[in-house]
N, C-alpha and C. Protein backbone atom coordinates (compact mmCIF):
# COMPACT_ATOMS: atom_id res chain seq x y z
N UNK A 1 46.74 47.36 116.30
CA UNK A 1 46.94 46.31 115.33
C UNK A 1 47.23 46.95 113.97
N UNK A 2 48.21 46.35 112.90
CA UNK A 2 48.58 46.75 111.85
C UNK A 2 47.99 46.20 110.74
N UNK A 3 47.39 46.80 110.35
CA UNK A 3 46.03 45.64 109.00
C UNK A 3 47.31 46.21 107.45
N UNK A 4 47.67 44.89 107.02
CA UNK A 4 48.15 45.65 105.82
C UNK A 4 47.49 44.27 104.48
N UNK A 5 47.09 45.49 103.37
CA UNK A 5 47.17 43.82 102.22
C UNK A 5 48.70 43.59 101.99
N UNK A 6 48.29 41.93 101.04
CA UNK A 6 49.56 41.75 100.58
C UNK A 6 49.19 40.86 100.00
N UNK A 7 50.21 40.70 98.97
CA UNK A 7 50.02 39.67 97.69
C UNK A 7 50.34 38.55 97.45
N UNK A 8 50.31 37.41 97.12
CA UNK A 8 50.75 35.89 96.98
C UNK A 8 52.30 36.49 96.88
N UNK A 9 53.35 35.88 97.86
CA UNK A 9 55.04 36.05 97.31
C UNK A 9 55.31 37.46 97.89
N UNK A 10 54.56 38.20 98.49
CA UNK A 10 54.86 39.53 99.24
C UNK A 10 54.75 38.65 100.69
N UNK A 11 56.02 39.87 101.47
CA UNK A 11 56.67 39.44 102.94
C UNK A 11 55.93 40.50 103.87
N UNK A 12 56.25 40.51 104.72
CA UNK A 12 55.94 41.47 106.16
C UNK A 12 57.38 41.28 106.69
N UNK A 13 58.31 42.32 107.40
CA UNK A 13 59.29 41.40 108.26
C UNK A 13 58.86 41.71 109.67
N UNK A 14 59.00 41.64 110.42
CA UNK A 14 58.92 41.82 112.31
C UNK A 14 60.35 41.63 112.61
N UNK A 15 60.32 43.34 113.06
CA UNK A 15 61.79 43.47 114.05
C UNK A 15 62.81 42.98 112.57
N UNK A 16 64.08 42.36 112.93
CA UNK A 16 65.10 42.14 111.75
C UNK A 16 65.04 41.15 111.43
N UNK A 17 64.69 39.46 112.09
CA UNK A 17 64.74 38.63 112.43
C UNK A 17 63.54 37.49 111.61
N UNK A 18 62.54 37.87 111.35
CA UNK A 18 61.49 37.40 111.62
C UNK A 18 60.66 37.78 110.46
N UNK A 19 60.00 36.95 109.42
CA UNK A 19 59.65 37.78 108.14
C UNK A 19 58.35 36.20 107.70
N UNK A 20 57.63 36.82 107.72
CA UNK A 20 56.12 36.18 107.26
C UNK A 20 55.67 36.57 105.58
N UNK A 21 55.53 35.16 105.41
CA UNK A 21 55.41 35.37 103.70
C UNK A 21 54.26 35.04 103.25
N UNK A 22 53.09 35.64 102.78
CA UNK A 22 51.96 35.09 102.07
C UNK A 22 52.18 33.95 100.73
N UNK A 23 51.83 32.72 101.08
CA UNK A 23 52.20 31.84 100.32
C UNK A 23 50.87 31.48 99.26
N UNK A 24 49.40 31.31 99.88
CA UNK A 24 48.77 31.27 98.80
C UNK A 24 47.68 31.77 99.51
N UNK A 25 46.53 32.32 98.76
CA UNK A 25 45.28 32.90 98.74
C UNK A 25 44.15 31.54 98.20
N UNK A 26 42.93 31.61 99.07
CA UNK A 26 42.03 30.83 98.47
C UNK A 26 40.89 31.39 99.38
N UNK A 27 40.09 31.91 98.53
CA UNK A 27 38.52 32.09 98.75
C UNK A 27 38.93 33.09 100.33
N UNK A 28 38.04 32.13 101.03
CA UNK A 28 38.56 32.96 102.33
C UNK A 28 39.69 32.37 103.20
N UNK A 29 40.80 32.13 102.85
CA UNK A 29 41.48 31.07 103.43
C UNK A 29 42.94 31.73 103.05
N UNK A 30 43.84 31.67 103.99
CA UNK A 30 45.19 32.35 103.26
C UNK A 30 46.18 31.33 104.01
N UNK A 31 47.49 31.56 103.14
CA UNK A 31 48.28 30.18 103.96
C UNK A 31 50.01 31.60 103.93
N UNK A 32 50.07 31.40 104.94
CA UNK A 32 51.32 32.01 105.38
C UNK A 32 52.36 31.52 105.61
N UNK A 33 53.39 31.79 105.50
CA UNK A 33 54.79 31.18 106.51
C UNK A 33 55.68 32.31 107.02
N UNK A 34 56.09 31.58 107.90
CA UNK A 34 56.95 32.44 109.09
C UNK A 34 58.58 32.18 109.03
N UNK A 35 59.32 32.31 109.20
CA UNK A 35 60.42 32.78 108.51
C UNK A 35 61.05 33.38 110.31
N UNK A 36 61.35 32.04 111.26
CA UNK A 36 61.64 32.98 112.37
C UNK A 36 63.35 32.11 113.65
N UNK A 37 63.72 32.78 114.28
CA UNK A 37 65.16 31.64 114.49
C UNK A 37 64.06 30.58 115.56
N UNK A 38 65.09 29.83 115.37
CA UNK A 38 64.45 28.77 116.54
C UNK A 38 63.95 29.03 118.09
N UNK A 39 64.19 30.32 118.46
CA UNK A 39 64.04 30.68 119.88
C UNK A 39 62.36 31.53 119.94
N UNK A 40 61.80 31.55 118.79
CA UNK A 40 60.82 32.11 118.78
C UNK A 40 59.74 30.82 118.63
N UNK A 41 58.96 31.16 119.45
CA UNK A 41 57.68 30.32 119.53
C UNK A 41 56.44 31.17 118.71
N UNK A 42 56.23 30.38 117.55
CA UNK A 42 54.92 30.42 116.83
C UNK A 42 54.02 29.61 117.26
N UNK A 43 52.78 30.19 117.57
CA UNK A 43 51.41 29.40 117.66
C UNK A 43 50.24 29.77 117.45
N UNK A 44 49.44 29.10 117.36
CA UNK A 44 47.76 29.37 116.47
C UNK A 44 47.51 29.43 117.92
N UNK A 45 46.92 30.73 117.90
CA UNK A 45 46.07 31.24 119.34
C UNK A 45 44.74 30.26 119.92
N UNK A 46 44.44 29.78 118.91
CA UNK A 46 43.13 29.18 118.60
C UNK A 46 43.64 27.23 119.78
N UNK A 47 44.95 27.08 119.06
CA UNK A 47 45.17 25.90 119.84
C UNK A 47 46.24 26.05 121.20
N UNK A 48 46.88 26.94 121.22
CA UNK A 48 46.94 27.65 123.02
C UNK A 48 45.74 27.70 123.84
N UNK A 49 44.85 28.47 123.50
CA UNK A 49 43.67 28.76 124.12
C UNK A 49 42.93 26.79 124.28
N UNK A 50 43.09 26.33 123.69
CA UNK A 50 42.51 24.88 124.18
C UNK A 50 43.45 24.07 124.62
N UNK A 51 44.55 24.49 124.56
CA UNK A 51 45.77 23.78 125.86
C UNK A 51 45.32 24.19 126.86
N UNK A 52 45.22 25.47 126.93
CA UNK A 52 45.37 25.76 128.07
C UNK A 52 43.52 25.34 128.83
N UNK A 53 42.75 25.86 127.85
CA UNK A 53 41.37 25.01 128.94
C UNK A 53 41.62 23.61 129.57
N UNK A 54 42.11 22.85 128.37
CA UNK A 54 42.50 21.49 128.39
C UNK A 54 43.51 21.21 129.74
N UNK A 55 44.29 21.86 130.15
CA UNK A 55 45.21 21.70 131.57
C UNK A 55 44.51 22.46 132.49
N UNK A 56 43.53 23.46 132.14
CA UNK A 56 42.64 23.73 133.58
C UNK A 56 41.70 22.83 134.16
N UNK A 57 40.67 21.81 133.09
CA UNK A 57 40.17 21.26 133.03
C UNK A 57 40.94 19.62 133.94
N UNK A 58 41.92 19.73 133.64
CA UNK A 58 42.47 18.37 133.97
C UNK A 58 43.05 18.72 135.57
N UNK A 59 43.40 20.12 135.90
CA UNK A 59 43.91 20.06 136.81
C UNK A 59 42.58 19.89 137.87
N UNK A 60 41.29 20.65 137.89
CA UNK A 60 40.27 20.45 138.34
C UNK A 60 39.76 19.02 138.35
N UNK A 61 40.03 18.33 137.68
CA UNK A 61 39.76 16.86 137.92
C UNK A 61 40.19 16.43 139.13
N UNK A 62 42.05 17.04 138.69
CA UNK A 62 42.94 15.65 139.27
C UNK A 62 42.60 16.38 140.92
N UNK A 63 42.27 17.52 140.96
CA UNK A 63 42.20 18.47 142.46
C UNK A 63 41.04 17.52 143.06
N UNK A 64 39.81 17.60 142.41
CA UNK A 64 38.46 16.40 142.87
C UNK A 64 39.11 15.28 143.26
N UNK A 65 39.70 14.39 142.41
CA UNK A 65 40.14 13.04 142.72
C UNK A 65 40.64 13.03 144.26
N UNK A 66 41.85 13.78 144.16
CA UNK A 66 43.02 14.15 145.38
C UNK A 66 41.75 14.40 146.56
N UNK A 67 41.38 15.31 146.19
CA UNK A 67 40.32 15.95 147.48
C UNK A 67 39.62 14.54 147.82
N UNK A 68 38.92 13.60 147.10
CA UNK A 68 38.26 12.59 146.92
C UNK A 68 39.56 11.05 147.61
N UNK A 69 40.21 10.93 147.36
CA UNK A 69 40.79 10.07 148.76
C UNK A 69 41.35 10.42 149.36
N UNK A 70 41.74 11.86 149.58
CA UNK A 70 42.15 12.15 150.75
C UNK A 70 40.80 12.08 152.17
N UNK A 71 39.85 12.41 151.16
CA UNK A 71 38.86 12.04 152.59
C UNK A 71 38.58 10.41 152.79
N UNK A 72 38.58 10.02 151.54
CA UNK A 72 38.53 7.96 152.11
C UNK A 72 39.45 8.10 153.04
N UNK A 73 40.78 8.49 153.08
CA UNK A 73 41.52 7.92 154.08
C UNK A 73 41.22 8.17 155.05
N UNK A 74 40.83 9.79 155.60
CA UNK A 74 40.78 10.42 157.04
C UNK A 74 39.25 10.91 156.48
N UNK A 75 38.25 9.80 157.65
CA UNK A 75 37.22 9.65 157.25
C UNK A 75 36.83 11.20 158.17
N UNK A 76 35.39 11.78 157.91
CA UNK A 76 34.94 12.97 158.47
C UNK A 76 34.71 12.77 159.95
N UNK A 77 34.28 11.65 160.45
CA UNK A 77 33.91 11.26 161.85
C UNK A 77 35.33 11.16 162.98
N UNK A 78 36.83 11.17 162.46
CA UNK A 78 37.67 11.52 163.01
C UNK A 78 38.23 12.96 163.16
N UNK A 79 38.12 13.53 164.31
CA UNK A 79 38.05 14.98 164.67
C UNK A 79 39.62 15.01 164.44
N UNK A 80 39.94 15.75 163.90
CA UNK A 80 41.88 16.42 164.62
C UNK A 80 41.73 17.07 165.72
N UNK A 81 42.78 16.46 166.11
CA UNK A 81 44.01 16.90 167.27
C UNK A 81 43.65 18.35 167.98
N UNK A 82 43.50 18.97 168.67
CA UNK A 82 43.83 20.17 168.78
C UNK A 82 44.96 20.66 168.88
N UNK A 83 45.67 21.83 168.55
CA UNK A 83 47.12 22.46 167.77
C UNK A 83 47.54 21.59 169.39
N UNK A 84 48.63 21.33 169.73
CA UNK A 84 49.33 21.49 170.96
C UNK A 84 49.28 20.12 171.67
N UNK A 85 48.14 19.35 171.10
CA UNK A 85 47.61 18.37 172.40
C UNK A 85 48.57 17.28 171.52
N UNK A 86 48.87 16.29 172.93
CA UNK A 86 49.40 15.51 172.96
C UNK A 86 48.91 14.09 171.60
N UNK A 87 49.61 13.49 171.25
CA UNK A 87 48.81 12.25 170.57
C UNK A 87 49.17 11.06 170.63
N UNK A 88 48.38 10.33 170.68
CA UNK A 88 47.99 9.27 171.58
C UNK A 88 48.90 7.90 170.18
């Protein structure tokens, strides 16, 4: 990781393309901007990381649910078939 200071109106660039500007300083709080073409995806790690719990979370639901009428339909007391055998 590259730790550098920098001053209210001082840049960083990344690669040629891509240039982050310290816009204001407060207490402990800094406000940046990014400066990048449209094909680059910026994001706060902070709200990825809760997308993404947030779609694990949901997929584990919707997996319960699914699992959950698939057995209403084909209740446990009906055996399957054995591979091969004929059905009736």
């Amino acid at each position: 990781m590259l730790v550098l200071t920098r001053k209210v109106g001082e840049q960083v660039l990344i690669g040629e393309d891509i240039v982050v500007t310290v816009l204001d300083v407060k207490g402990d709080s800094i406000k940046i901007g990014f400066d990048a073409p449209r094909g680059i995806k910026i994001q706060r790690a902070e709200m990825l990381a809760a997308v993404t719990e947030a779609n694990q979370q949901a997929a584990a639901a919707a997996t319960e649910a699914a699992e959950a009428r698939l057995k209403a339909l084909f209740p446990a007391s009906s055996k399957p078939a054995a591979p091969g055998a004929p059905r009736a």
